[in-house]
Protein backbone atom coordinates (compact mmCIF):
# COMPACT_ATOMS: atom_id res chain seq x y z
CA UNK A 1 32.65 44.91 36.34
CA UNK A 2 30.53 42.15 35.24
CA UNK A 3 33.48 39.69 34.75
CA UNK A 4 35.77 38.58 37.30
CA UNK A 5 39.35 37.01 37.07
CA UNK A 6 40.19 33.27 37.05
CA UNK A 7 42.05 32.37 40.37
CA UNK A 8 41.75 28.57 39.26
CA UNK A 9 39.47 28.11 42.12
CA UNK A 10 36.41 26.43 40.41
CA UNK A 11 36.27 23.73 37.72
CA UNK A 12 35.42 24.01 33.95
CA UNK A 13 31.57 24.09 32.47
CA UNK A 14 32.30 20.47 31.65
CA UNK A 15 33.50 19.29 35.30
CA UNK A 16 30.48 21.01 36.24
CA UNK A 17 28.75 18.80 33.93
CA UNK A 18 30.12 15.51 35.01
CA UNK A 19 28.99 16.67 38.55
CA UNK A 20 25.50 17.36 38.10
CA UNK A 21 25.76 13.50 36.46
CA UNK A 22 27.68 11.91 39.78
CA UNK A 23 25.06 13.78 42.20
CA UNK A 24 22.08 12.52 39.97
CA UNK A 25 23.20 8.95 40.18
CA UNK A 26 23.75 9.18 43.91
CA UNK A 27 19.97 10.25 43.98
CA UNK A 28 18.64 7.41 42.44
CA UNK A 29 21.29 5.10 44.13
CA UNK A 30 20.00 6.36 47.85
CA UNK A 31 16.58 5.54 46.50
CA UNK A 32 17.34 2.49 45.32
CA UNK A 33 18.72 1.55 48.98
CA UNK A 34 16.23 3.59 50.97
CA UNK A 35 12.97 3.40 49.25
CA UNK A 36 12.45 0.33 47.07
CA UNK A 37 12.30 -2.00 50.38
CA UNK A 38 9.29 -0.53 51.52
CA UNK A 39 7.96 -2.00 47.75
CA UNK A 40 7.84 -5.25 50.03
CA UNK A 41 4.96 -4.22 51.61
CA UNK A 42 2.68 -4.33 48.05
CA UNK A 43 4.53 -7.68 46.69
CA UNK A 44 1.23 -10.22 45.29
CA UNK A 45 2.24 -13.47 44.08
CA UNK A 46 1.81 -14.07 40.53
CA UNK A 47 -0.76 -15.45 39.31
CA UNK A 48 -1.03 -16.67 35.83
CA UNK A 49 -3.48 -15.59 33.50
CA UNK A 50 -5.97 -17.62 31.46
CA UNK A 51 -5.83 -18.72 28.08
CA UNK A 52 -7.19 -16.77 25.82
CA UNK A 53 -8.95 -17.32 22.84
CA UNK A 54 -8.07 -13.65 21.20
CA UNK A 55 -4.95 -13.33 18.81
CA UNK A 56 -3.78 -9.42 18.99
CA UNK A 57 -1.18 -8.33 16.45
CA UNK A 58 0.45 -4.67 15.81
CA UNK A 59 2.69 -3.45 14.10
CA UNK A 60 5.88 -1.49 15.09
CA UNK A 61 8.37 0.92 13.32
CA UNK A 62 11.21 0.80 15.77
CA UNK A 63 10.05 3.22 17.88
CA UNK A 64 9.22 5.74 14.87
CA UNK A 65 6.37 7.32 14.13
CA UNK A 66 3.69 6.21 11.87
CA UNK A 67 0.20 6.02 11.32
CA UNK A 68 -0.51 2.16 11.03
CA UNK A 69 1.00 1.64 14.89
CA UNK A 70 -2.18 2.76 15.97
CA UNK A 71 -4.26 -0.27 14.26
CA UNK A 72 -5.04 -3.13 15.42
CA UNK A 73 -5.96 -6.84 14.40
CA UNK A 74 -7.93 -9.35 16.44
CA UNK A 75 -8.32 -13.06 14.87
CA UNK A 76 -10.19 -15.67 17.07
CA UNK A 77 -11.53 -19.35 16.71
CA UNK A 78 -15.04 -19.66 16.21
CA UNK A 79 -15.33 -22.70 18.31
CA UNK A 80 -13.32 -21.05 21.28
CA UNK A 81 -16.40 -18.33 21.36
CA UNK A 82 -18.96 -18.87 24.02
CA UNK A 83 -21.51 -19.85 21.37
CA UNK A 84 -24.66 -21.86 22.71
CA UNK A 85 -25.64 -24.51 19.84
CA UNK A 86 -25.11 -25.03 15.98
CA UNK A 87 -27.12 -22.79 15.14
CA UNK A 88 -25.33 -19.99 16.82
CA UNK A 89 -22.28 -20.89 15.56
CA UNK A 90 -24.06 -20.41 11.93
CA UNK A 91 -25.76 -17.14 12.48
CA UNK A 92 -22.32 -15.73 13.76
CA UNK A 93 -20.72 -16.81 10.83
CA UNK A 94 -23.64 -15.07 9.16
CA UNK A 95 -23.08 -11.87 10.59
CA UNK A 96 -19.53 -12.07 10.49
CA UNK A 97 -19.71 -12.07 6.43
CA UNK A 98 -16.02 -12.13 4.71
CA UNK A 99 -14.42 -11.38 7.90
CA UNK A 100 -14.97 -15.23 8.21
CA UNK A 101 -12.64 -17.74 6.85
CA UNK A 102 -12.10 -21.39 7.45
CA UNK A 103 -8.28 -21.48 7.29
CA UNK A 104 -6.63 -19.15 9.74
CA UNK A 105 -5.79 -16.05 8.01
CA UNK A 106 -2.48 -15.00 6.93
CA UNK A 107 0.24 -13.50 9.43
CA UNK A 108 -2.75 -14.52 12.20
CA UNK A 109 -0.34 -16.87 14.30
CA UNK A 110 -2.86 -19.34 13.80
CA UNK A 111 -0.44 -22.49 12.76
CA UNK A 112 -2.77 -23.94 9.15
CA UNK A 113 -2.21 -27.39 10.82
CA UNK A 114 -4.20 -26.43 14.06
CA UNK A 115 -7.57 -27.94 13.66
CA UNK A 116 -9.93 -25.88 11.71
CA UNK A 117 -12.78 -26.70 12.99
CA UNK A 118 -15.76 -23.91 12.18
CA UNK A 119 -13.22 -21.32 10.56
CA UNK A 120 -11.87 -17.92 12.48
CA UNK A 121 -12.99 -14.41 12.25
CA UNK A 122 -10.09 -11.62 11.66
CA UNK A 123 -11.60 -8.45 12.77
CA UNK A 124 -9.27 -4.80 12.34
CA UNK A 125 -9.65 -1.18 12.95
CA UNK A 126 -7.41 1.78 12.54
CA UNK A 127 -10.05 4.25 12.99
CA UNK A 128 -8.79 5.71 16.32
CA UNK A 129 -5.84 7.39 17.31
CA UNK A 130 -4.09 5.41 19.80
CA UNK A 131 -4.26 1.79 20.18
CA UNK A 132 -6.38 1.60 22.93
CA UNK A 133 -9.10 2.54 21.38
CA UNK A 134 -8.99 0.20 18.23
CA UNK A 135 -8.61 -2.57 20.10
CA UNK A 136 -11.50 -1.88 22.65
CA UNK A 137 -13.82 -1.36 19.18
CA UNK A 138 -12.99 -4.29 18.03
CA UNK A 139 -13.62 -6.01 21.12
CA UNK A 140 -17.55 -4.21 21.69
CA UNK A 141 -18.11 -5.33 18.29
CA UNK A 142 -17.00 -8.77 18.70
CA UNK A 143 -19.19 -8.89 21.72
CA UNK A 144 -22.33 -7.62 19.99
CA UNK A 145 -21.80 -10.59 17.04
CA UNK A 146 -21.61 -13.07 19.91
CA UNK A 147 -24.35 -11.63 21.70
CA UNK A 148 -26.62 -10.78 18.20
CA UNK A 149 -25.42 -14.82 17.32
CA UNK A 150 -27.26 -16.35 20.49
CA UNK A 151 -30.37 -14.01 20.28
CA UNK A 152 -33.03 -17.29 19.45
CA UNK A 153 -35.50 -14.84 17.54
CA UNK A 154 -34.33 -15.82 14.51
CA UNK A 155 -31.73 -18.31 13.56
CA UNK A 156 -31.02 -17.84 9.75
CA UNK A 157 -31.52 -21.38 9.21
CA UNK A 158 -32.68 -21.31 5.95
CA UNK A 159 -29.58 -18.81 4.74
CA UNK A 160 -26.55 -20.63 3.42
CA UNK A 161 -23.30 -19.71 4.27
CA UNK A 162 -22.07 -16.87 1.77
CA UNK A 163 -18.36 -18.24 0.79
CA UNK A 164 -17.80 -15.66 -2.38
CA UNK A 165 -15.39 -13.31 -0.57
CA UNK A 166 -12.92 -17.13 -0.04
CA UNK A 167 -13.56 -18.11 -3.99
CA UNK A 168 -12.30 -14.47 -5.07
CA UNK A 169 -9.32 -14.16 -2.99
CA UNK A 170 -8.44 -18.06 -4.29
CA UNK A 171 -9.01 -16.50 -7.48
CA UNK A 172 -6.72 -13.58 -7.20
CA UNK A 173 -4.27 -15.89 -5.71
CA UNK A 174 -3.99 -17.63 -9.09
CA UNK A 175 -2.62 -20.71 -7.49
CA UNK A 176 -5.15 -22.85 -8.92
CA UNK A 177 -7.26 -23.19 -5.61
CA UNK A 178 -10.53 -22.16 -7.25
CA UNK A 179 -10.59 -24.56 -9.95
CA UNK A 180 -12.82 -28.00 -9.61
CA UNK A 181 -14.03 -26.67 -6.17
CA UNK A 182 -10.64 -27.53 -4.51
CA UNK A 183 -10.91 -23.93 -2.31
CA UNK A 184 -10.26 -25.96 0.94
CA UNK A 185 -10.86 -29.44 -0.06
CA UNK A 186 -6.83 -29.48 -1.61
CA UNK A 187 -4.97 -32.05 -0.48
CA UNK A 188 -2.03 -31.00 1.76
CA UNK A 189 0.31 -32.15 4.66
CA UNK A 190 -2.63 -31.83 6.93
CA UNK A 191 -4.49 -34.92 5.21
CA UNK A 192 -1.14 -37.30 5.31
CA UNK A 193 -2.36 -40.31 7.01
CA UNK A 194 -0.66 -40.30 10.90
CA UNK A 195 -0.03 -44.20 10.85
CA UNK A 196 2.52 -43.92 7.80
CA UNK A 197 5.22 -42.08 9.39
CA UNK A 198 7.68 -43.97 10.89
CA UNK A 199 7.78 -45.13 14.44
CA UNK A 200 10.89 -42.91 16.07
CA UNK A 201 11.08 -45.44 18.21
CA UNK A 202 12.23 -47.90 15.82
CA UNK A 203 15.16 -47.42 12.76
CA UNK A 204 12.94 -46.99 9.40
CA UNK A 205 13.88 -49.99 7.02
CA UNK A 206 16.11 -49.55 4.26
CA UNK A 207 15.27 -49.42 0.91
């Protein structure tokens, strides 16, 4: 006979269950109390890491799948590159064509009242398949515009800086920005003279 009677002498499939459960967590318990102290042995002390002048973002789905979680954005200072002279810091911005922009680009993390200075470069790829990859593109290319930017064979000097890419997305915009040339010359809460605003130190006079 392949089945067998009952004499109540062995629990139910789901007390078997809740066993397997109890005898896995009393594995990882004994490793917890027998194993992780030897961890000791590889402890380092923590050393904090440099600033850095790169700005990753990505872009999540709560855990789902989906094809832009692969790409990658890089935005970065021009004057935080290691850029010799003036004239490498126009020959980048050469190369670098629309991906150049003097305010920090949108959804960059770049706050618009840090100082400008000579622009930022937003630099993307979603060409790869995981991550990894985009983001190491994007990183041999930005080293080949730094490294193509200091070359002195020829410094561009004579090229002015091509700003039609900045005019046509004011343009699109249609917030007024490229009329009378005011595409980064309009006045905003960056040019509010410092010395107005009140002393907190001091109560502000009544009007």
């Amino acid at each position: 006979m392949l089945d067998y009677d009952f004499d109540d002498d062995d629990t139910t499939s789901g007390g078997h269950l809740m066993l397997r459960q109890q005898r896995q967590t009393l594995y990882y318990l004994r490793l917890i109390e027998h194993e992780l102290p030897k961890l000791v042995a590889y402890r380092k002390p923590f050393v904090a890491p440099e600033k850095s002048p790169l700005i990753v973002r990505a872009l999540e789905y709560g855990g789902e799948d989906h094809p832009a979680t692969s790409k990658r954005v890089v935005v970065v200072a021009v004057d935080e590159l290691p850029l010799t002279d003036k004239d490498s810091v126009h020959k980048f911005k050469l190369l670098a064509g629309a991906r150049w922009s003097l305010k920090p680009p949108t959804n960059s993390g770049v706050s618009e009242l840090a100082p400008w200075g000579n622009g930022f470069v937003k630099i993307s790829c979603e060409d790869f398949l995981h991550p990894a990859q985009n983001l190491k593109w994007i990183s041999d290319t930005l080293d080949r515009l730094i490294r193509e930017a200091n070359n002195k064979k020829d410094t561009f000097k004579d090229i002015p800086q091509d700003v039609r890419h900045i005019y046509s997305v004011a343009r699109k915009s249609k917030a007024g920005e490229h009329l009378r040339g005011r595409v980064h010359a309009r006045p905003s809460i960056r040019d509010f003279p410092q010395e107005w605003l009140p002393d907190r130190n001091t109560n502000a006079p009544r009007m």
